[in-house]
Protein backbone atom coordinates (compact mmCIF):
# COMPACT_ATOMS: atom_id res chain seq x y z
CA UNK A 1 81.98 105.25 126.81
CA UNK A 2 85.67 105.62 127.57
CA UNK A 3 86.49 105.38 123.83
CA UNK A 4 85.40 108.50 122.61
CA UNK A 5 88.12 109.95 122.58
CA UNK A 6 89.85 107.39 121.20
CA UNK A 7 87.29 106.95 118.30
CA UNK A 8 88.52 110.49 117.10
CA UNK A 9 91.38 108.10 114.93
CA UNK A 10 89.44 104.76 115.69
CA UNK A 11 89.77 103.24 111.92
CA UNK A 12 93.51 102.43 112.47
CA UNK A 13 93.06 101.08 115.98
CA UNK A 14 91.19 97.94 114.61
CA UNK A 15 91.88 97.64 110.86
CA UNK A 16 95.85 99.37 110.15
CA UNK A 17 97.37 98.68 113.67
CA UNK A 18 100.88 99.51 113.67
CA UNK A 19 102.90 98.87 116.65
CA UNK A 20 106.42 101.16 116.57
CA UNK A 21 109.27 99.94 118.96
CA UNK A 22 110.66 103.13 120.69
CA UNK A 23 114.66 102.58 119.58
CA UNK A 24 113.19 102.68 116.07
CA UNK A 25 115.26 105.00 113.66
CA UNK A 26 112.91 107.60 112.96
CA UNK A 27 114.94 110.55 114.18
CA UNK A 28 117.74 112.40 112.17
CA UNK A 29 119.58 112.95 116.06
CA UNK A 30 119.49 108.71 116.36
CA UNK A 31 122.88 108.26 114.73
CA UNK A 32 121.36 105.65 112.66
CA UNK A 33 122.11 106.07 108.76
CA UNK A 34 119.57 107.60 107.17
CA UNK A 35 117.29 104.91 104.32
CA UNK A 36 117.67 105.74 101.04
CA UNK A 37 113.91 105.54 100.45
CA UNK A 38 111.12 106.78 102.94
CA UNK A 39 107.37 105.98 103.14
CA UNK A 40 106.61 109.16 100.98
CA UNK A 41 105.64 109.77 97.84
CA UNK A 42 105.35 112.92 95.57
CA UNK A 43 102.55 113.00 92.96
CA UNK A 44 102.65 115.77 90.16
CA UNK A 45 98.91 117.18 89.02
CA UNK A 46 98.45 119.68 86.86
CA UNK A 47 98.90 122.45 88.84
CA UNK A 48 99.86 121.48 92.20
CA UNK A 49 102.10 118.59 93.19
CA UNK A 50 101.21 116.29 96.83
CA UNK A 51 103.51 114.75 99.13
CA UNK A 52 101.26 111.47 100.31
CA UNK A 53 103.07 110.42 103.63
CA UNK A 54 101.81 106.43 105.00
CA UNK A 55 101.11 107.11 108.58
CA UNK A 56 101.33 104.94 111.53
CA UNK A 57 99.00 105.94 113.81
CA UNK A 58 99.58 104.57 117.33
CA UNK A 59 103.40 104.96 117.98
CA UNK A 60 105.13 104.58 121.58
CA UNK A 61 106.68 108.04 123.21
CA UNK A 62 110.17 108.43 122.29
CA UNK A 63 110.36 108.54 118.33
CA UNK A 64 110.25 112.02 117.33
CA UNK A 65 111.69 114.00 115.46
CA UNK A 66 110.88 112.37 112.14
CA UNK A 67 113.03 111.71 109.47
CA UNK A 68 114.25 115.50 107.86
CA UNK A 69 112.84 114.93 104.76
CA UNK A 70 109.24 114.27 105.97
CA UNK A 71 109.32 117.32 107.97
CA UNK A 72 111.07 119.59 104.68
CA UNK A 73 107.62 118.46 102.32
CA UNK A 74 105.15 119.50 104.77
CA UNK A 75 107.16 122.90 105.34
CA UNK A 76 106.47 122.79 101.38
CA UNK A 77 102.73 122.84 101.70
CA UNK A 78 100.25 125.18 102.80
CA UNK A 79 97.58 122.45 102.81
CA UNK A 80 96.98 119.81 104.10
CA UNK A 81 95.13 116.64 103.99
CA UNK A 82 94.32 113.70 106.91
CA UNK A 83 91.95 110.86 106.89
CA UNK A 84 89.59 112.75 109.37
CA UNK A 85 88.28 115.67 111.08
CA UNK A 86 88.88 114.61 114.73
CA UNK A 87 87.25 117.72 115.40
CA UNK A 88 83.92 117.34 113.13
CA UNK A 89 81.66 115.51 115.57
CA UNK A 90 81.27 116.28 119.05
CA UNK A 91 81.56 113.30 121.84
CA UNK A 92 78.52 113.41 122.31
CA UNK A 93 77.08 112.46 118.80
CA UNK A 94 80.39 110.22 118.91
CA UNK A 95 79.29 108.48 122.32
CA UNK A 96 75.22 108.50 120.60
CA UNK A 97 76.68 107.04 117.82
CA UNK A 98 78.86 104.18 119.50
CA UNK A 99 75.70 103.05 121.65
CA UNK A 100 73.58 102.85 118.64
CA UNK A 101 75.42 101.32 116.14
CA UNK A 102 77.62 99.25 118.70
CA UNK A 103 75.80 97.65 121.15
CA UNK A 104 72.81 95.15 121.30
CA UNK A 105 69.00 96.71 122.22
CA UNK A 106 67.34 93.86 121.71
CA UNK A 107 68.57 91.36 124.40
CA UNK A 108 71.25 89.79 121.85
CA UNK A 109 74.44 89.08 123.21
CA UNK A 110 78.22 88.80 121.84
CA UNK A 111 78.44 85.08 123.22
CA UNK A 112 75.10 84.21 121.40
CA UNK A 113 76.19 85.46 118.20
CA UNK A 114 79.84 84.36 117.54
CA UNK A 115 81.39 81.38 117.09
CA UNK A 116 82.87 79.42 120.25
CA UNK A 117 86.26 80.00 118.86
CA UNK A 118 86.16 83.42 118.24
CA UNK A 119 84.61 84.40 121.70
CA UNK A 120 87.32 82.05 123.28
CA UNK A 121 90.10 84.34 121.76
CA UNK A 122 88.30 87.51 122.37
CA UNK A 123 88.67 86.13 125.72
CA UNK A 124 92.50 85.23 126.01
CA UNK A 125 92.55 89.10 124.84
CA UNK A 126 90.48 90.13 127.60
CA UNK A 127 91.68 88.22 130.19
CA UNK A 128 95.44 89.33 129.48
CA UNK A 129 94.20 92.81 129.89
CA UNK A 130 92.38 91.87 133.55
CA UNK A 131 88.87 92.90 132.63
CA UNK A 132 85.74 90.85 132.61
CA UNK A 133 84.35 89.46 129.73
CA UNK A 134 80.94 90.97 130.81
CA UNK A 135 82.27 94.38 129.79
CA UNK A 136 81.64 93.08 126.66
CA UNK A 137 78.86 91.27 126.11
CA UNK A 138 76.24 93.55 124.49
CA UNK A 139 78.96 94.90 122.49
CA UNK A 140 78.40 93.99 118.86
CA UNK A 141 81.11 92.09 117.14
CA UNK A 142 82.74 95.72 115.63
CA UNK A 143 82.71 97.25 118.23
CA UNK A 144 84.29 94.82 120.72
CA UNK A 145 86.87 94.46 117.82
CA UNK A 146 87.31 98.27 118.19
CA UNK A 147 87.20 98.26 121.94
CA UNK A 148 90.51 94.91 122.44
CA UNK A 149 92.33 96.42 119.90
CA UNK A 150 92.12 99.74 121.97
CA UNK A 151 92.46 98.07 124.84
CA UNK A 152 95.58 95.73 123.93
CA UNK A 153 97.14 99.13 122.49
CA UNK A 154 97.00 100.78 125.74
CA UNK A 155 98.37 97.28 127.51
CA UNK A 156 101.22 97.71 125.41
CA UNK A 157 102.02 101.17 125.53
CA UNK A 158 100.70 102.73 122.42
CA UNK A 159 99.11 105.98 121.66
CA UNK A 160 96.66 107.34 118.95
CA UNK A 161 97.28 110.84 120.13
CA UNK A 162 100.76 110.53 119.54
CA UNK A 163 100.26 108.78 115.73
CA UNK A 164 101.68 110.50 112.74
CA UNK A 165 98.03 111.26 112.24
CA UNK A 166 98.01 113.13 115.41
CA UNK A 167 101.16 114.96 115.23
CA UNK A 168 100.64 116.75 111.99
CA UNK A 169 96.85 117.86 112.89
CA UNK A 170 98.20 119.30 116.13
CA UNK A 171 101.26 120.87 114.04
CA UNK A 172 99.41 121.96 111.26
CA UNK A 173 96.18 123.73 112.99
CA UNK A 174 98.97 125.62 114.87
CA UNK A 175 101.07 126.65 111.84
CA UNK A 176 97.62 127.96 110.16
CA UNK A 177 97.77 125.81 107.31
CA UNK A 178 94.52 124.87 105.28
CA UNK A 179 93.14 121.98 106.38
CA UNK A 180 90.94 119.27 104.89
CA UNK A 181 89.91 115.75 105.53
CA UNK A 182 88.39 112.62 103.72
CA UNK A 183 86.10 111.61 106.32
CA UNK A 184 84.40 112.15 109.56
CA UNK A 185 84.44 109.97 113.36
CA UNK A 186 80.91 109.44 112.27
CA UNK A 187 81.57 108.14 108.94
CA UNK A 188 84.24 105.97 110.12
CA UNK A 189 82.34 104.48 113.00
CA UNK A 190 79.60 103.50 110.46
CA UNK A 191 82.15 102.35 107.99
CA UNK A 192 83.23 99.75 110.83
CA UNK A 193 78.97 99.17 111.63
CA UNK A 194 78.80 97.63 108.56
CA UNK A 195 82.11 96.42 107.62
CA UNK A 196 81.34 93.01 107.02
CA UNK A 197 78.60 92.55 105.00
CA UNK A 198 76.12 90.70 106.79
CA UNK A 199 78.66 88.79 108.47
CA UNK A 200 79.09 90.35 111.72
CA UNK A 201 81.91 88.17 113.43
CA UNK A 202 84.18 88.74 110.41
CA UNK A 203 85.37 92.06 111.60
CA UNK A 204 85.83 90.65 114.85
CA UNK A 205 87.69 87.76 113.35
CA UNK A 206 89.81 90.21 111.22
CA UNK A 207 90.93 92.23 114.13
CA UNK A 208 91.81 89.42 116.42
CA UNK A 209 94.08 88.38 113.64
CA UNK A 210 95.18 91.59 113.25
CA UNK A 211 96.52 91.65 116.92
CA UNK A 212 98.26 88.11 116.09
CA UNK A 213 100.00 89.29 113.26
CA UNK A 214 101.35 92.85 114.76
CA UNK A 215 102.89 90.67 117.65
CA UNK A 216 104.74 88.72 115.75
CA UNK A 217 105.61 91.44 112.85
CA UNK A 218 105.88 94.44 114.31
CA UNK A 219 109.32 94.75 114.07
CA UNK A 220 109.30 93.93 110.60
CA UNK A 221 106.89 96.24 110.04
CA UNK A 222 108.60 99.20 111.02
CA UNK A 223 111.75 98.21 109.14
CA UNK A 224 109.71 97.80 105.88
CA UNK A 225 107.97 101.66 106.90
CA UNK A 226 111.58 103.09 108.11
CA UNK A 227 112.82 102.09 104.49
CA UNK A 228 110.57 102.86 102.54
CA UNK A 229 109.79 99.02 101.63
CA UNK A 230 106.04 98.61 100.42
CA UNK A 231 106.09 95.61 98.80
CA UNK A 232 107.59 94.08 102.37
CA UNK A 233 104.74 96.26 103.75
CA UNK A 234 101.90 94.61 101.31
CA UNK A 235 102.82 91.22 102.39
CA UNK A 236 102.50 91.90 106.09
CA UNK A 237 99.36 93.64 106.16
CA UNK A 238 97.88 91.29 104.04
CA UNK A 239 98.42 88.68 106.54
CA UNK A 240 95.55 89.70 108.54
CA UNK A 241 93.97 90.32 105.75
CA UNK A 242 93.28 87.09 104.15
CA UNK A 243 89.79 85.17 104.19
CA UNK A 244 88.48 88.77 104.74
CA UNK A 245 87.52 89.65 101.03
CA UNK A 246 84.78 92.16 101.77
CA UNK A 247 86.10 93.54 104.43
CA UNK A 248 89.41 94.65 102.51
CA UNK A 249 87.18 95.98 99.95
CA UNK A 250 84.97 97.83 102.23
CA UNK A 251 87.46 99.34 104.10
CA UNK A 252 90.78 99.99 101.70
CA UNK A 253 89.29 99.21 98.30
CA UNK A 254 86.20 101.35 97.87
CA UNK A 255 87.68 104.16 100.26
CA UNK A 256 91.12 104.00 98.24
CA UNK A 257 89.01 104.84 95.49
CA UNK A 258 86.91 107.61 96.21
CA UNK A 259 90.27 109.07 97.97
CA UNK A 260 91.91 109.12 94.61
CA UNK A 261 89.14 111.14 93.32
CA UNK A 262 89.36 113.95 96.41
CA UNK A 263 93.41 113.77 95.88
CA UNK A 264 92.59 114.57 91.86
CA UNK A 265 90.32 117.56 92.50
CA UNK A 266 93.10 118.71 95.31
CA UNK A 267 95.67 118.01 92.32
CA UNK A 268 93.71 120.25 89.57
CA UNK A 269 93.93 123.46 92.14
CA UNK A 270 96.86 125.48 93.37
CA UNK A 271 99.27 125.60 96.09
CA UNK A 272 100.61 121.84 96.94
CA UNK A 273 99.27 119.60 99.69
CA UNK A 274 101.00 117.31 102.13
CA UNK A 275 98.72 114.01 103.09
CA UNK A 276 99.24 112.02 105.47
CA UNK A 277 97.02 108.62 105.08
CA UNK A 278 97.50 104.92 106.84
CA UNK A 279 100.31 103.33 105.03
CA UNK A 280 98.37 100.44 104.37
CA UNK A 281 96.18 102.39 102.49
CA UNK A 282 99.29 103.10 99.79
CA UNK A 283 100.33 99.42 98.37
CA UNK A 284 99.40 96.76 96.19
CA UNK A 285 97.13 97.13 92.59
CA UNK A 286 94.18 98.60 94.30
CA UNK A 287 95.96 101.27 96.83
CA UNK A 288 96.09 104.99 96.22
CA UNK A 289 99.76 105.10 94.44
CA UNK A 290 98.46 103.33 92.04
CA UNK A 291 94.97 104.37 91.50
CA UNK A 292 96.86 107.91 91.00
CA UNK A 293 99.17 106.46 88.29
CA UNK A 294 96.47 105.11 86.54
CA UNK A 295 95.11 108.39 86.57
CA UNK A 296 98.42 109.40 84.89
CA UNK A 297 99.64 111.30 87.90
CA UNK A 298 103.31 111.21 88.08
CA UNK A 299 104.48 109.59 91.27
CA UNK A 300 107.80 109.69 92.52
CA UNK A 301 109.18 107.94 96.01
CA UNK A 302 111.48 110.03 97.75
């Protein structure tokens, strides 16, 4: 399984893809004027205060350092918090996990269980990347979803390991801060496993229309991230988005909410926290700005 590795921050790679051009303005050396607004939020508790960063987390080389004032809240923080532990499961249970949950036992195959039209553009995916579509056939429909978006990522020069995600693990297991995590590879692998409800090509559907939309958005994207813009940012992701009812709610809705909870108890304790979660995960009625107001959290952009 030549994902494992890449399953340690797998959740963005199929469901919050965001592709970063490499002139993008992140740096303070670009000469570039600095936004007025970033993709960063403070939120006051009761005895602690957060600074909840939206990540992107497959960038191209080249965009680092980020902006000053990113950098100046974590230094702020002695903890911090990231979607997952990509160091809670071993590859082995990962790799275990992948073959059980993701491919077919039984003699099924991905052809036999997806529409003609959704296996035909699985295949314009996997024909641009110059593999055979054989590769994929006892893949179930997650997990090929999973395995072109990682692919197509790679074709096009992104990185996980070099994600926001990424950077401030690496960054802050090496500055000693305290470190803690919403979720596990595991738990996000069988988040994706059962995604959609009964309706297995969904996820496969969503993803493929993911892949669409970051082509022709991408750019937009970033601008909308760069300054700070999430109602731009809502509209985009929900491109790919709609038709997919239960997968949103699967995979931002219900996970938006039990994060709100963790970021409460985090919020009730000392010493402040910088998180860093996938932007997407931030906008619109049911994201985690807002599910923090309505916990009467104060929340501030910076």
């Amino acid at each position: 399984m030549s994902h494992v590795r890449a399953g340690r921050w797998l959740f963005a790679a199929v469901v919050a893809i965001f592709l970063v051009s490499p002139d993008a303005a992140f740096s303070a050396q670009s000469g570039v004027k600095k936004p007025d607004r970033i993709f960063m939020w403070s939120v006051q508790g009761p005895k602690s205060r957060a600074y909840v960063l939206g990540s992107l987390h497959v960038l191209r080389r080249g965009v680092y350092p980020l902006d000053a004032r990113i950098e100046k809240a974590y230094q702020a923080c002695p903890r911090v918090l990231l979607e997952a532990d990509p160091s809670g499961v071993s590859e082995e249970d990962l790799r275990q996990t992948m073959i059980r949950l993701g491919t077919y036992q039984d003699g099924s195959t991905l052809k036999g269980v997806v529409s003609p039209e959704t296996y035909a553009r699985l295949g314009d995916r996997v024909e641009a990347n110059k593999v055979g579509m054989e590769r994929f056939e006892k893949f179930r429909p997650w997990f090929a979803a999973f395995s072109i978006a990682a692919l197509e990522l790679k074709r096009l020069g992104f990185a996980s390991e070099i994600g926001i995600d990424a950077h401030f693990y690496r960054k802050a297991r090496a500055d000693g801060r305290e470190m803690h995590y919403l979720e596990n590879a595991r738990q996000q692998l069988e988040l994706l496993a059962g995604s959609s409800s009964g309706r297995e090509e969904d996820i496969l559907k969503q993803a493929l229309e993911e892949l669409d939309v970051v082509e022709k958005h991408s750019g937009e994207m970033m601008r909308a991230w760069k300054e700070g813009d999430a109602g731009r940012m809502e509209l985009l992701l929900k491109k790919s988005l709609k038709g997919f009812p239960d997968i949103e709610k699967r995979l931002f809705t219900d996970r938006n909410m039990a994060w709100a909870g963790a970021i409460d108890r985090l919020l009730s304790q000392d010493r402040d926290v910088f998180i860093v979660v996938g932007a997407a995960h931030l906008v619109g009625r049911t994201g985690l700005l807002e599910l923090l107001r309505n916990r009467k959290f104060t929340v501030v952009q910076q």
